[in-house]
C-alpha atoms as a PDB file:
ATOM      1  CA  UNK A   1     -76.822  16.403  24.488  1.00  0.00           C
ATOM      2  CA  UNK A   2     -80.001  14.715  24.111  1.00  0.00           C
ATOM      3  CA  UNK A   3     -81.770  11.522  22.862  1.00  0.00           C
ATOM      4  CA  UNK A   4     -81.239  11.892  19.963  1.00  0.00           C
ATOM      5  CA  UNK A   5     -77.369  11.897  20.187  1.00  0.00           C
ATOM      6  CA  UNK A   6     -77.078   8.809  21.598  1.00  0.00           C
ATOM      7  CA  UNK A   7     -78.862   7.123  18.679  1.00  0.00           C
ATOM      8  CA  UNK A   8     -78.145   5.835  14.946  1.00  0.00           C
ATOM      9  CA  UNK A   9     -81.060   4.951  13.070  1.00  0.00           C
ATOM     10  CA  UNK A  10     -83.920   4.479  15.119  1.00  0.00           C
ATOM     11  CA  UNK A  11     -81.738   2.239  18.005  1.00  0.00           C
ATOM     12  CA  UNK A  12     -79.799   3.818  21.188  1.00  0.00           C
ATOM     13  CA  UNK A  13     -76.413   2.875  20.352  1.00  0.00           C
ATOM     14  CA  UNK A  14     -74.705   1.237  23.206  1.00  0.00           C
ATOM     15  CA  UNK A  15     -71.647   1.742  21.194  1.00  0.00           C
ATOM     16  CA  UNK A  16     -72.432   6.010  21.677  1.00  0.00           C
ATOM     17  CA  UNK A  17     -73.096   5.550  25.215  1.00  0.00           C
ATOM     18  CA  UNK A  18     -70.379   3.704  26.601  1.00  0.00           C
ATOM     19  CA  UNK A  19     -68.552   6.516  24.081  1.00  0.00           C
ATOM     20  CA  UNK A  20     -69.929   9.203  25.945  1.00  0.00           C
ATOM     21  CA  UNK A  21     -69.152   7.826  29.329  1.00  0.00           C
ATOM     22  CA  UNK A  22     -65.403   6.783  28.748  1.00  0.00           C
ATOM     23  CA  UNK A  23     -66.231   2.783  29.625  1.00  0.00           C
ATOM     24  CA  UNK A  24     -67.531  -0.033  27.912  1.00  0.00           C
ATOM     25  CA  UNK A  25     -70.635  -2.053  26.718  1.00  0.00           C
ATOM     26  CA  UNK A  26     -69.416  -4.495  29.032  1.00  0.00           C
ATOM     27  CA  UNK A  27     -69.548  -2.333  32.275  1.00  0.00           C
ATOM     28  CA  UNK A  28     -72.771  -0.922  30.959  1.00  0.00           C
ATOM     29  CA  UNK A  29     -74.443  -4.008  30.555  1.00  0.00           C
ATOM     30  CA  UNK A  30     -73.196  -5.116  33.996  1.00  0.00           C
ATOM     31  CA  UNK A  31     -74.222  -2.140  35.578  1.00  0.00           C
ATOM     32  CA  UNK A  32     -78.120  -2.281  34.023  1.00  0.00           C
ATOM     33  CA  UNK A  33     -78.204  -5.947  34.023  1.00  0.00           C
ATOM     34  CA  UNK A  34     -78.153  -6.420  30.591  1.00  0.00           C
ATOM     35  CA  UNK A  35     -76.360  -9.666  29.142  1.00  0.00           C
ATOM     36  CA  UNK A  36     -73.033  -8.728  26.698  1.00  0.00           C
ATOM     37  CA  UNK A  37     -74.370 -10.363  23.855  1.00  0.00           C
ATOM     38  CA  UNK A  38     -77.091  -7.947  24.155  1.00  0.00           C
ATOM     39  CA  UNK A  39     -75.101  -4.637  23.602  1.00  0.00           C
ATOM     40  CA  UNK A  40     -72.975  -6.810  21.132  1.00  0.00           C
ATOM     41  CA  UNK A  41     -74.812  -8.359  18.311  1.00  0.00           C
ATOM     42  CA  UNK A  42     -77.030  -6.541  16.335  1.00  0.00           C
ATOM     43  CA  UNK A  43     -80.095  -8.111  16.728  1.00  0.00           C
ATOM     44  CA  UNK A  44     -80.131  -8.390  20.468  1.00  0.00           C
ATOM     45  CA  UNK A  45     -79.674  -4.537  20.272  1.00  0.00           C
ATOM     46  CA  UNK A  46     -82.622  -4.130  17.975  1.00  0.00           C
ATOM     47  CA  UNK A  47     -85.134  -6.055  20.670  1.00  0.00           C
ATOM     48  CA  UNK A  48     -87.142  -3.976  23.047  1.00  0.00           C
ATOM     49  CA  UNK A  49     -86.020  -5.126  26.633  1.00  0.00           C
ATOM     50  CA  UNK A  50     -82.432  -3.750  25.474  1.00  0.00           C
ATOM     51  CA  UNK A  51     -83.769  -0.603  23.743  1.00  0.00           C
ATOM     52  CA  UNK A  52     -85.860   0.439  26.992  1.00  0.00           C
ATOM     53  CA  UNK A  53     -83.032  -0.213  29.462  1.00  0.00           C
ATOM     54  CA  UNK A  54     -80.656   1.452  27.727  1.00  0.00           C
ATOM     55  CA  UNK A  55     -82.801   4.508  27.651  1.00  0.00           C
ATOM     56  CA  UNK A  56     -83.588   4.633  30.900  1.00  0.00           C
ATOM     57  CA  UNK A  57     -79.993   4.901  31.384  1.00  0.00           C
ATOM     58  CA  UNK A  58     -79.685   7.772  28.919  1.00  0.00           C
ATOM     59  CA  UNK A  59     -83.099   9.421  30.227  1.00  0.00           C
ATOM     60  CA  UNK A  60     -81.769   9.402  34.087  1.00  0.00           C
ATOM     61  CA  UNK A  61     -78.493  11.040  32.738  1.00  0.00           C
ATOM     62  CA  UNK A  62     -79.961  13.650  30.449  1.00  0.00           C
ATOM     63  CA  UNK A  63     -81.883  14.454  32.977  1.00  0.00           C
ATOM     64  CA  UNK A  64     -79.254  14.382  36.297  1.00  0.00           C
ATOM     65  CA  UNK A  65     -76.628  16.318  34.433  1.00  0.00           C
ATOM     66  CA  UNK A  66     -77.395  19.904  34.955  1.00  0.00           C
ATOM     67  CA  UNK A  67     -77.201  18.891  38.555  1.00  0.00           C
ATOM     68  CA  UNK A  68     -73.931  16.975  38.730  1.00  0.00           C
ATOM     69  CA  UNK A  69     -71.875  19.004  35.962  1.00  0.00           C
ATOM     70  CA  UNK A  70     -71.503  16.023  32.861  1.00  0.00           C
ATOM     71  CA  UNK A  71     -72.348  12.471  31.924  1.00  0.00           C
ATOM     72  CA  UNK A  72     -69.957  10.974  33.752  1.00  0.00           C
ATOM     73  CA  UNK A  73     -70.240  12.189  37.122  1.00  0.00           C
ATOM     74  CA  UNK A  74     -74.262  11.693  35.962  1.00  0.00           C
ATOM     75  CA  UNK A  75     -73.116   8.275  35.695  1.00  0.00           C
ATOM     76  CA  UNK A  76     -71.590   7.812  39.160  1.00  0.00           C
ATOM     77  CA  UNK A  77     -74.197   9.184  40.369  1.00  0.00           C
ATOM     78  CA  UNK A  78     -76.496   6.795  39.043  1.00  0.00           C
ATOM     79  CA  UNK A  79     -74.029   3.953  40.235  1.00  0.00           C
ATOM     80  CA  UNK A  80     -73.304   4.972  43.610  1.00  0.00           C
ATOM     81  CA  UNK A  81     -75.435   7.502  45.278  1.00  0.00           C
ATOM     82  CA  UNK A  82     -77.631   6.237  47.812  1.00  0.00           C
ATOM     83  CA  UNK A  83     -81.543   7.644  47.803  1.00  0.00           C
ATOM     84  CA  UNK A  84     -83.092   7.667  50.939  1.00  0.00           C
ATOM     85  CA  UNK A  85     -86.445   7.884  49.512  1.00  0.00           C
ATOM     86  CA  UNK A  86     -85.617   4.151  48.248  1.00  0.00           C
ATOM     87  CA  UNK A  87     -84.320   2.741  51.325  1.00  0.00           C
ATOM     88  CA  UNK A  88     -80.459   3.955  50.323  1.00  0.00           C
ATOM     89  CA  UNK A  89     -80.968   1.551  46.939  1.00  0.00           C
ATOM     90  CA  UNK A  90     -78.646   3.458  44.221  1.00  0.00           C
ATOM     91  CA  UNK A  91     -80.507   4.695  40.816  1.00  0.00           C
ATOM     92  CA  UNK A  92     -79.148   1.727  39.336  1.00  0.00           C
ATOM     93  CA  UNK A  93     -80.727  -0.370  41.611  1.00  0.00           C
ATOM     94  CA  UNK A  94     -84.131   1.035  41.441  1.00  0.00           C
ATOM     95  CA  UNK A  95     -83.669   0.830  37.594  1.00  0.00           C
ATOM     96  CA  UNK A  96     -82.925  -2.859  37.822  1.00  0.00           C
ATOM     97  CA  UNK A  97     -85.949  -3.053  40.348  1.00  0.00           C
ATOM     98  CA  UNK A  98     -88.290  -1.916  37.563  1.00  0.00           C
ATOM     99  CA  UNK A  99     -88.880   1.435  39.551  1.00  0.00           C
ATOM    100  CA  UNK A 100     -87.682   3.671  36.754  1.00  0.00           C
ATOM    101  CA  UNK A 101     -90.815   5.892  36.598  1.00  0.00           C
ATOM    102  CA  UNK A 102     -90.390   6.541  40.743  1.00  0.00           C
ATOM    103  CA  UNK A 103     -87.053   7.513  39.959  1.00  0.00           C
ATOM    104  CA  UNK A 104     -87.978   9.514  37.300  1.00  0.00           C
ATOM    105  CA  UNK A 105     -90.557  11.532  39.367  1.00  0.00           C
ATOM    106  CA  UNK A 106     -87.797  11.774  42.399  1.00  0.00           C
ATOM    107  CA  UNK A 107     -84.683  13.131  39.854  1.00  0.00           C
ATOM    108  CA  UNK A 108     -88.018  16.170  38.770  1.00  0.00           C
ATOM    109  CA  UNK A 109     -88.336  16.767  42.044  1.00  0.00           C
ATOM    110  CA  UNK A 110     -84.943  17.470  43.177  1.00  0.00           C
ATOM    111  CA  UNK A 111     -84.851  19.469  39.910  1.00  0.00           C
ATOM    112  CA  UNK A 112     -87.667  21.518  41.058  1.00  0.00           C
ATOM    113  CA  UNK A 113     -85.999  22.344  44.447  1.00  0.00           C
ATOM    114  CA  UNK A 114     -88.241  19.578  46.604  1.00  0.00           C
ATOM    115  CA  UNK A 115     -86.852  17.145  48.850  1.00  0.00           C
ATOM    116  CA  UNK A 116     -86.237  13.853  47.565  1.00  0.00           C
END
């Protein structure tokens, strides 16, 4: 899967994601600190701040699935692993920290074969 497949129209469709990961919009929101209205009503979906969290959440998973087997264990991952290189924050803490381009570079480097 890519992108692409988690989107209708322009928009990445919360309704796709929490599809593809067997939860909700609710846990999603709660786990990417996004308010439920915000994965609810259409126009709070449309505006940016929702559109770029929720694909950072798609981009770390894309990306962390090869190494973890599917979405969802992508998705625990992203919930509960601990990274050292952060100080044992989980990826969905760093997220929520506004690190997502750090995390980005560390997930490429593990894909690599370096040391996180």
């Amino acid at each position: 899967m890519a992108l692409l497949d988690f989107t209708e129209g322009d928009l990445i469709s919360p309704d796709k994601v929490a599809s593809t990961l067997l939860t909700t919009k609710k846990e999603i929101g709660e786990t990417m600190g996004i308010p439920g209205p915000s994965l609810s009503r259409k126009e709070r979906i449309k505006s940016p701040a929702t559109q770029r969290t929720l694909r950072y959440l798609v981009e770390v998973l894309i990306a962390v699935k090869p190494l973890v087997g599917n979405f969802i264990m992508a998705y625990a991952w992203f919930r509960s692993e601990p990274l050292v290189g952060f100080g044992g924050r989980t990826p969905d803490r760093v997220v929520k920290d506004g690190e997502f381009d750090a995390l980005r570079a560390h997930i490429q480097r593990r894909i690599e074969g370096g040391y996180a």
